[in-house]
Protein backbone atom coordinates (compact mmCIF):
# COMPACT_ATOMS: atom_id res chain seq x y z
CA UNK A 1 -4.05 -11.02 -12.82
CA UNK A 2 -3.13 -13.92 -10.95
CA UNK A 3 -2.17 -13.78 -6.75
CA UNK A 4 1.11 -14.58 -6.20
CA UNK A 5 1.33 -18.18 -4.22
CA UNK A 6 1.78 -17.86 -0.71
CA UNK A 7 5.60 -19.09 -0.83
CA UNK A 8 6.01 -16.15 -3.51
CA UNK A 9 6.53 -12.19 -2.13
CA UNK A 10 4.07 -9.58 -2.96
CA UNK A 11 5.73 -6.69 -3.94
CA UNK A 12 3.73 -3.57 -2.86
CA UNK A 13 5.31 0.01 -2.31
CA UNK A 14 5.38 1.49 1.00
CA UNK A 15 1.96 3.51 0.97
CA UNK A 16 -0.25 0.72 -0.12
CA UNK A 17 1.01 -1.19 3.13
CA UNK A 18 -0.94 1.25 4.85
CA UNK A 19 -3.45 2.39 2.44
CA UNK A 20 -5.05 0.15 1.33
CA UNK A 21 -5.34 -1.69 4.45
CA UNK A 22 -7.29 1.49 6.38
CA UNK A 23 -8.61 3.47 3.35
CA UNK A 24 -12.40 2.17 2.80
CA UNK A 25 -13.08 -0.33 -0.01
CA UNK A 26 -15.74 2.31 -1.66
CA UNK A 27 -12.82 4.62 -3.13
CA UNK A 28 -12.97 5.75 -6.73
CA UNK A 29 -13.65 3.57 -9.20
CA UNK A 30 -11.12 1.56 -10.62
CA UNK A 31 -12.43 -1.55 -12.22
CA UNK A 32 -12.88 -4.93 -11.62
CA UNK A 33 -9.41 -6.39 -11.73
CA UNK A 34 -7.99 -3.57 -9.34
CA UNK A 35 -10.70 -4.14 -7.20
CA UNK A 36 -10.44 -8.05 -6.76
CA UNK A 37 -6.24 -6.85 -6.41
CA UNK A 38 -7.03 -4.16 -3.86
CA UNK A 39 -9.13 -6.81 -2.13
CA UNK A 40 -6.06 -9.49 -1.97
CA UNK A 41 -3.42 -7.18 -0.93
CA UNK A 42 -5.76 -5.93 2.22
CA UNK A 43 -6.69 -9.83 3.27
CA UNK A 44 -2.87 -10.44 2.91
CA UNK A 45 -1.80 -7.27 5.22
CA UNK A 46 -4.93 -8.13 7.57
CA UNK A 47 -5.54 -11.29 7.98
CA UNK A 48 -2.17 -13.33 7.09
CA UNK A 49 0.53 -13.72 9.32
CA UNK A 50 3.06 -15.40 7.40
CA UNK A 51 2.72 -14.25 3.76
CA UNK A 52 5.98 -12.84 2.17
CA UNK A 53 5.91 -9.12 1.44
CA UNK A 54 8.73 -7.15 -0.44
CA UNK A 55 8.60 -3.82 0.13
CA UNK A 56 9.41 -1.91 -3.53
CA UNK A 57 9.84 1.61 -5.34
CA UNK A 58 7.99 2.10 -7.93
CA UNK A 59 4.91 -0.02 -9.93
CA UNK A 60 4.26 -2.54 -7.87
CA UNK A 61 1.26 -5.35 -7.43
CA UNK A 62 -1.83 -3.29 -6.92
CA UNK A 63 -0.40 -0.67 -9.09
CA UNK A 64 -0.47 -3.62 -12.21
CA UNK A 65 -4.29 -3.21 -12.39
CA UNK A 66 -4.90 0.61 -12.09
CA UNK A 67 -6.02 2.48 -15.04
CA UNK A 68 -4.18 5.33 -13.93
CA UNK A 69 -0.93 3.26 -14.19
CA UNK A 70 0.32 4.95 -17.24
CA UNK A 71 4.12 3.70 -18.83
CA UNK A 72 5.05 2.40 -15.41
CA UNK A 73 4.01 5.89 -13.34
CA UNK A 74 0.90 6.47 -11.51
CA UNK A 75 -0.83 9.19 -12.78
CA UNK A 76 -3.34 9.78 -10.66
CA UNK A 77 -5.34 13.13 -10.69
CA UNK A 78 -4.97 12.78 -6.77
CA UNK A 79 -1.02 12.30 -6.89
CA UNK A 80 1.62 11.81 -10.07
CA UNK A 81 4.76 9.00 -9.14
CA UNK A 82 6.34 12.04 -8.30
CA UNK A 83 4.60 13.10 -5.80
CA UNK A 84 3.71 9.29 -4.53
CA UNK A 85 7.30 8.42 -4.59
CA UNK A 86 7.77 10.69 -1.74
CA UNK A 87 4.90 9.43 -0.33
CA UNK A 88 6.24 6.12 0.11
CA UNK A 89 10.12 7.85 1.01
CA UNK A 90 8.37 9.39 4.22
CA UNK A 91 6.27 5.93 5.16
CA UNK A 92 9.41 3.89 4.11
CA UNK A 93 11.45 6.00 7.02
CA UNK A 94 8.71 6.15 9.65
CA UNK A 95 8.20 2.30 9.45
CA UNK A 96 11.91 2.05 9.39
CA UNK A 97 12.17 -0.29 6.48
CA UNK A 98 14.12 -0.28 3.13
CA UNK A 99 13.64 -0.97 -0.02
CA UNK A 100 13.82 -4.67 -1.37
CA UNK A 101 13.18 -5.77 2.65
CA UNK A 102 10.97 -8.61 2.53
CA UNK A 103 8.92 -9.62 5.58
CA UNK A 104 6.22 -11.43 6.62
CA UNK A 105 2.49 -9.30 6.32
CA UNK A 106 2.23 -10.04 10.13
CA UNK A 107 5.21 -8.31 10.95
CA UNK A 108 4.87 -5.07 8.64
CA UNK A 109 1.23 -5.27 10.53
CA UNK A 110 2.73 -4.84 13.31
CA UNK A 111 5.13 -2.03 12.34
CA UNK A 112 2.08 -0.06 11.25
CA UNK A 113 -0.27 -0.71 14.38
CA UNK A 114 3.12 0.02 16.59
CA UNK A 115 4.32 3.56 14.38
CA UNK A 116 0.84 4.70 13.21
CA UNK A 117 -1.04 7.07 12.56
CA UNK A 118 2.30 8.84 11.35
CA UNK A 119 3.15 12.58 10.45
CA UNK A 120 2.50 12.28 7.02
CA UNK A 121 -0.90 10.88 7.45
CA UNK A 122 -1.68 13.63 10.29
CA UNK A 123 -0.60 16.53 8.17
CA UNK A 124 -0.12 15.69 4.62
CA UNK A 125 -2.40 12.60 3.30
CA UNK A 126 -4.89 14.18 0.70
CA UNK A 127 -6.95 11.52 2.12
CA UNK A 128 -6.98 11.47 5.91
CA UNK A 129 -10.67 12.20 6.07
CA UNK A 130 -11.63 8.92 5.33
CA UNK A 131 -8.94 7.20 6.49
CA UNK A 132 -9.46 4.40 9.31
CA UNK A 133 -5.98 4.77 10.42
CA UNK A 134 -7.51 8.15 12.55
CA UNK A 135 -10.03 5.19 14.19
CA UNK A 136 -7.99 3.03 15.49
């Protein structure tokens, strides 16, 4: 799969703003393509300042290259779309954003590092015991 160019939003739904920015690289095994994906989407929300992101329900970039993206649903054995769909409802509210909002990575940053670590995450996340967000 090909990175979006910089002038070109990448669409990513509310929990992998967060997730895959302070969840560690090492998670389950995914293959190579999600893995080089994973690896953009956390240099864009870490490192860029500027880089368009549009903040979607459903499938989005990082979900493109995960075998357990299944018909346009995630079924993973550690959540269903379902269940990750209100995921991303409650991070969606706490960073106070809406669906089809685009912004630049340095500002959603900033959102996160301002709002987190959030209720959810404290009392909910199936995987807050290796998150970095409880580090920070």
């Amino acid at each position: 799969m090909m990175h979006p160019k910089k002038e070109t939003a990448i669409r990513l739904r509310p929990h992998h703003l967060i997730c895959n920015t302070y969840l560690p690289l090492n998670g389950p095994e995914r293959g190579e393509a999600f893995d080089r994906t994973m690896r953009y989407v956390r240099e864009v929300m870490t490192s860029h300042e500027d880089s368009i992101v549009e903040v979607i329900e459903g499938v989005d970039y990082l979900c493109a290259t995960c075998p357990d993206c299944k018909g346009s649903r995630c079924e993973s054995p550690q959540g269903n779309e379902d269940a990750v769909r209100k995921w991303d409802l409650r991070i969606l509210k706490s960073l106070d954003l809406s669906y089809g909002e685009k912004k630049p990575s340095g500002e959603i940053r900033s959102l996160i590092e301002l709002n987190a670590p959030f209720e959810f995450c404290r009392n909910r996340c199936p995987w807050k015991a290796v998150c970095n967000i409880f580090k920070k």
